[in-house]
PDB file of N, CA and C in Angstrom:
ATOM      1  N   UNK A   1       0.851  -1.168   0.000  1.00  0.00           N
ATOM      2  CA  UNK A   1       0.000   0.000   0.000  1.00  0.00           C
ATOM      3  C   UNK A   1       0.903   1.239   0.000  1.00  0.00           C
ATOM      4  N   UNK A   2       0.975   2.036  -0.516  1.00  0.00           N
ATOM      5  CA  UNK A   2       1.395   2.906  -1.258  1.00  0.00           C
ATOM      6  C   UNK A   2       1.773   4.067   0.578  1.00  0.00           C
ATOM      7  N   UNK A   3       1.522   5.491   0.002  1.00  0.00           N
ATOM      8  CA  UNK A   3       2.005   6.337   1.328  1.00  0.00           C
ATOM      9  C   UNK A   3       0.553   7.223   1.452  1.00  0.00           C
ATOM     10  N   UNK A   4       0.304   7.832  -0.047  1.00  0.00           N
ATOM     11  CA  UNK A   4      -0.901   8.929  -0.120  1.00  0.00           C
ATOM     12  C   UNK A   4      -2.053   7.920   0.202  1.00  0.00           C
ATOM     13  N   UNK A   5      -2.143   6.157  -0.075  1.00  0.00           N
ATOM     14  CA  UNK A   5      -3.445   5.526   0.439  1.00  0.00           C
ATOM     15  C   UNK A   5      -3.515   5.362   1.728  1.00  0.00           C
ATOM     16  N   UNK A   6      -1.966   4.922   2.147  1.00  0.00           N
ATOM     17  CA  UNK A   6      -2.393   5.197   3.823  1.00  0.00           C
ATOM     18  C   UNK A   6      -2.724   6.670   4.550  1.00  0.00           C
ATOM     19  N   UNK A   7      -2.401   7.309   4.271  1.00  0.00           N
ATOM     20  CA  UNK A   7      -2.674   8.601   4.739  1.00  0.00           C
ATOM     21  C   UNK A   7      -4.381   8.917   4.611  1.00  0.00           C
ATOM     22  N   UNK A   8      -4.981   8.850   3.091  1.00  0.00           N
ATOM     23  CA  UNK A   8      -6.233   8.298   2.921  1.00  0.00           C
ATOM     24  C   UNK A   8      -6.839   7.856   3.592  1.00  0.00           C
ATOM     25  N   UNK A   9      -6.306   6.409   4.213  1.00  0.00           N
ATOM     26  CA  UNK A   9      -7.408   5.805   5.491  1.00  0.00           C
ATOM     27  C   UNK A   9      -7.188   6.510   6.647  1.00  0.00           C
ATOM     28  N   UNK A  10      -6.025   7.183   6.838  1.00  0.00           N
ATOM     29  CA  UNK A  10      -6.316   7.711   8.706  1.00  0.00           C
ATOM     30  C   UNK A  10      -7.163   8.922   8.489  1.00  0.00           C
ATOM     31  N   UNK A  11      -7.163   9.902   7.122  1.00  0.00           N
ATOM     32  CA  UNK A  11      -8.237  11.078   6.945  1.00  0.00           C
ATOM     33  C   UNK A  11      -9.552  10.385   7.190  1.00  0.00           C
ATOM     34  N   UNK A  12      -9.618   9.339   6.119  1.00  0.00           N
ATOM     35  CA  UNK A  12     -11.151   9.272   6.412  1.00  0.00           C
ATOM     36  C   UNK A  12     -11.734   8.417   7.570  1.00  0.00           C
ATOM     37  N   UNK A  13     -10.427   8.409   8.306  1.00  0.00           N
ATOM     38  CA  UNK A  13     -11.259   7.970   9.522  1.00  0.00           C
ATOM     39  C   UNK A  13     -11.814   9.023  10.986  1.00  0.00           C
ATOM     40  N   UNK A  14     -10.940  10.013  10.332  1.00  0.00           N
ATOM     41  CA  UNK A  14     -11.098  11.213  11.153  1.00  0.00           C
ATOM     42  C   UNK A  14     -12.471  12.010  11.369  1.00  0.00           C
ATOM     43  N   UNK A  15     -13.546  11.375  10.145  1.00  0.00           N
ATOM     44  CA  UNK A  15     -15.199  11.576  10.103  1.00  0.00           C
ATOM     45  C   UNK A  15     -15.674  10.878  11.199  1.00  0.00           C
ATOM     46  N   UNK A  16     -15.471   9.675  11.042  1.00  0.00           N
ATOM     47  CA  UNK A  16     -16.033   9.243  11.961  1.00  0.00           C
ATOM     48  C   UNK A  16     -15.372   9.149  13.680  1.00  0.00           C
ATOM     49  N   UNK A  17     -14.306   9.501  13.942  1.00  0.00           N
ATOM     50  CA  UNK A  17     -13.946  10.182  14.824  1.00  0.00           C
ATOM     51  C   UNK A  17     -14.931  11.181  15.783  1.00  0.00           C
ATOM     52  N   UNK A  18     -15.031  12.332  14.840  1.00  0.00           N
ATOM     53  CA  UNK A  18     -15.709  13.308  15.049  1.00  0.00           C
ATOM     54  C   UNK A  18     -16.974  13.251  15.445  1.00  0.00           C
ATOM     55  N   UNK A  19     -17.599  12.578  13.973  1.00  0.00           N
ATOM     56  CA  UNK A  19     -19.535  12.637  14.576  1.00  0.00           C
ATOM     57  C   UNK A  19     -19.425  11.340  15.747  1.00  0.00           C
ATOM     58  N   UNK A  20     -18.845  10.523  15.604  1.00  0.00           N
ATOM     59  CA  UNK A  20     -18.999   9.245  16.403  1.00  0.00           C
ATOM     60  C   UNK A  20     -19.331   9.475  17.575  1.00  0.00           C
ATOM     61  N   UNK A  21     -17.650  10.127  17.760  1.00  0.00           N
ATOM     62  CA  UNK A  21     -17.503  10.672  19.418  1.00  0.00           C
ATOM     63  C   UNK A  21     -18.577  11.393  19.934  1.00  0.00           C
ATOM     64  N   UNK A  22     -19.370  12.471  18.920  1.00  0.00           N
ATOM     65  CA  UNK A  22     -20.032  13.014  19.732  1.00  0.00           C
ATOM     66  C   UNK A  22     -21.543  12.359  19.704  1.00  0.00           C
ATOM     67  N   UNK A  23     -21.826  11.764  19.046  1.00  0.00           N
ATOM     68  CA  UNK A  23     -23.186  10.638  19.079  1.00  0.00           C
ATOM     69  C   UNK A  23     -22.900  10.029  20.598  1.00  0.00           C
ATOM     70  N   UNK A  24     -21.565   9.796  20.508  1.00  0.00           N
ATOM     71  CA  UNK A  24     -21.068   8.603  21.689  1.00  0.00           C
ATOM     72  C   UNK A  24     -21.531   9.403  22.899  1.00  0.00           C
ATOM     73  N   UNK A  25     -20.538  10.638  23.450  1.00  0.00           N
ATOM     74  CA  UNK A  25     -21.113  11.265  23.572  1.00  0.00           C
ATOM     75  C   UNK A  25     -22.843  11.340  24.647  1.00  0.00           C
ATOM     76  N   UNK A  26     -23.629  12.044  23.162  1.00  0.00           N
ATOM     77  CA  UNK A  26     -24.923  12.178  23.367  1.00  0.00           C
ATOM     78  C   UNK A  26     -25.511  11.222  24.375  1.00  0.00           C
ATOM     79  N   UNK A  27     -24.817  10.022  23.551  1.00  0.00           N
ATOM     80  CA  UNK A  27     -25.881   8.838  24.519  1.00  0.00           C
ATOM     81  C   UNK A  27     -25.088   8.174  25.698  1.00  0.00           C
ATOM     82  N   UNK A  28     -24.180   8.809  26.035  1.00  0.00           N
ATOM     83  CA  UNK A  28     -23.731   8.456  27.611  1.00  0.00           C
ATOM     84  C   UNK A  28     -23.400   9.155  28.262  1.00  0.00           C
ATOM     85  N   UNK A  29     -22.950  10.328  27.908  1.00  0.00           N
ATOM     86  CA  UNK A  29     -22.694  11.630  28.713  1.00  0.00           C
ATOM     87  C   UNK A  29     -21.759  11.623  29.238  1.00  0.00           C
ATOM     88  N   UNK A  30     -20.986  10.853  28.690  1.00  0.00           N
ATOM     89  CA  UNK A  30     -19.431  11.287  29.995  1.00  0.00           C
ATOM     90  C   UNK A  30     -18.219  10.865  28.731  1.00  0.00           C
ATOM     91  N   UNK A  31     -17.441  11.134  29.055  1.00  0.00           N
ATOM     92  CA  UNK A  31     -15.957  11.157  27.907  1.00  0.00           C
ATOM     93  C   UNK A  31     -15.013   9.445  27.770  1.00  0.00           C
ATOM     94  N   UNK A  32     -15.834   9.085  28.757  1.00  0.00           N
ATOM     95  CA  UNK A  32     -14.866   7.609  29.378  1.00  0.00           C
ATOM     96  C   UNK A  32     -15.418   6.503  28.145  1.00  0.00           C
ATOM     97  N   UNK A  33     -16.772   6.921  27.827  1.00  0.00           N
ATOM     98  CA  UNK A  33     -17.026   5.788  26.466  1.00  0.00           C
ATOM     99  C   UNK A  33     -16.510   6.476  25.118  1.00  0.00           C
ATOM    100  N   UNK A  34     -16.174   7.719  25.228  1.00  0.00           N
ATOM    101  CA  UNK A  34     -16.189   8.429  23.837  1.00  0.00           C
ATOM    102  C   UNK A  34     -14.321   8.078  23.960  1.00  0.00           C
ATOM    103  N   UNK A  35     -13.595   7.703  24.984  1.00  0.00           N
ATOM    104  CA  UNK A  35     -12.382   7.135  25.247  1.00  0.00           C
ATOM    105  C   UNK A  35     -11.821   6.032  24.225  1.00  0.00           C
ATOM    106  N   UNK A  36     -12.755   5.693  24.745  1.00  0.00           N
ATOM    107  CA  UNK A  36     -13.061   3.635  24.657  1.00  0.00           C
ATOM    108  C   UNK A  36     -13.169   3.963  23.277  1.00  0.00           C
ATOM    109  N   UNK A  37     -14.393   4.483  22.377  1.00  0.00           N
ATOM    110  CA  UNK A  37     -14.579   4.581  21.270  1.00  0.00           C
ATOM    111  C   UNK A  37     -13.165   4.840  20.300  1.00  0.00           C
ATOM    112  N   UNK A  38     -12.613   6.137  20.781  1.00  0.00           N
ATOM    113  CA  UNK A  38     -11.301   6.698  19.979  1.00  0.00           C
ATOM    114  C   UNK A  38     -10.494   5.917  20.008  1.00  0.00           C
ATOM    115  N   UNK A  39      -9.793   4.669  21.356  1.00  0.00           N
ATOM    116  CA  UNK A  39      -9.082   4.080  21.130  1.00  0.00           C
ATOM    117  C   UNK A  39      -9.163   3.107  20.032  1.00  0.00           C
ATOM    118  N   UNK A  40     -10.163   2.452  19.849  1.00  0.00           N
ATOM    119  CA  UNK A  40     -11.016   1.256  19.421  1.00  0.00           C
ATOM    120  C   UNK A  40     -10.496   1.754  17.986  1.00  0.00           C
ATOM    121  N   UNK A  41     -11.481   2.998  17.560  1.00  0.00           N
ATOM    122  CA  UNK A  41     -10.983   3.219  16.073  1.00  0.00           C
ATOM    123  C   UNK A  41      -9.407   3.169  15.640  1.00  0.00           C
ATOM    124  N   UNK A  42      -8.862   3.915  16.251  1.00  0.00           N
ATOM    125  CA  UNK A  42      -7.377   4.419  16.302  1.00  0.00           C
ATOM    126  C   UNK A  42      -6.371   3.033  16.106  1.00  0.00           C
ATOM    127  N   UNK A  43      -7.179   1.755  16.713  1.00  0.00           N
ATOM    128  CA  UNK A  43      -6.656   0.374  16.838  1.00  0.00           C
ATOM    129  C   UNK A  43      -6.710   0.159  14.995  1.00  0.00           C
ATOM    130  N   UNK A  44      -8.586  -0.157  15.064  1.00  0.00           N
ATOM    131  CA  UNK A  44      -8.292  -0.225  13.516  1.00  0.00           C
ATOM    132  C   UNK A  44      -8.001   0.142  12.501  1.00  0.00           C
ATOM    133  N   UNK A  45      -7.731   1.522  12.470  1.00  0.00           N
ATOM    134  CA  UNK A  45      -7.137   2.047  11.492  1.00  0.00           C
ATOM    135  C   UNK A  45      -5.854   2.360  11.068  1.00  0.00           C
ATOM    136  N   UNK A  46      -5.424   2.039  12.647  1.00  0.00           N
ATOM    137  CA  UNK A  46      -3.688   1.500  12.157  1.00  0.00           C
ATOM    138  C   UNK A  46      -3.681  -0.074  12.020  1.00  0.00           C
ATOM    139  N   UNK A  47      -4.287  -1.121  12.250  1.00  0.00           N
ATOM    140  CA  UNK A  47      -4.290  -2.181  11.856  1.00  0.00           C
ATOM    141  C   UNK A  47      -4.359  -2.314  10.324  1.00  0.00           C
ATOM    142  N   UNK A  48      -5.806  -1.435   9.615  1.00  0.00           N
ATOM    143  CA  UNK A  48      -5.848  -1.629   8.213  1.00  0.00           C
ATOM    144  C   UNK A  48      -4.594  -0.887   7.752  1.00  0.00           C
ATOM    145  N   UNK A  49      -3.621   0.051   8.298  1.00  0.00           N
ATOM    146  CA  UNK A  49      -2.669   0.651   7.470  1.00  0.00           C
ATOM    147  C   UNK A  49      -1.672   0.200   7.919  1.00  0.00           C
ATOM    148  N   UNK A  50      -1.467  -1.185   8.564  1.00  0.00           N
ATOM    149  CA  UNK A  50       0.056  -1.405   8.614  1.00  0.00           C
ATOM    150  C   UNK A  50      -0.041  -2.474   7.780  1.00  0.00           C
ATOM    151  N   UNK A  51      -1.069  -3.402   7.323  1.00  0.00           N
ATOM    152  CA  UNK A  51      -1.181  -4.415   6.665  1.00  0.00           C
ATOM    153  C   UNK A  51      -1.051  -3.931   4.898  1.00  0.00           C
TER     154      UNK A  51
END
């Protein structure tokens, strides 16, 4: 995988970052699941870009 496609997947994961967290957020009200959430992504999206 090339350099500009990996870079590609960590941008477009940065959408869902954003609205996620704050959906996440909405429906629990405290930062400790919107935590959990960011790590979680952050896992897979360096998983899909180291492979």
């Amino acid at each position: 995988m090339d350099i500009p496609r990996k870079i590609g997947i960590l941008v477009f994961t940065g959408v869902p970052a954003i609205i996620g967290g704050g959906i996440i957020y909405h429906f629990f009200g405290s930062y400790i699941p919107v935590t959990v959430y960011e790590i979680l992504l952050i896992m897979v999206a360096l998983g899909i870009v180291r492979n």
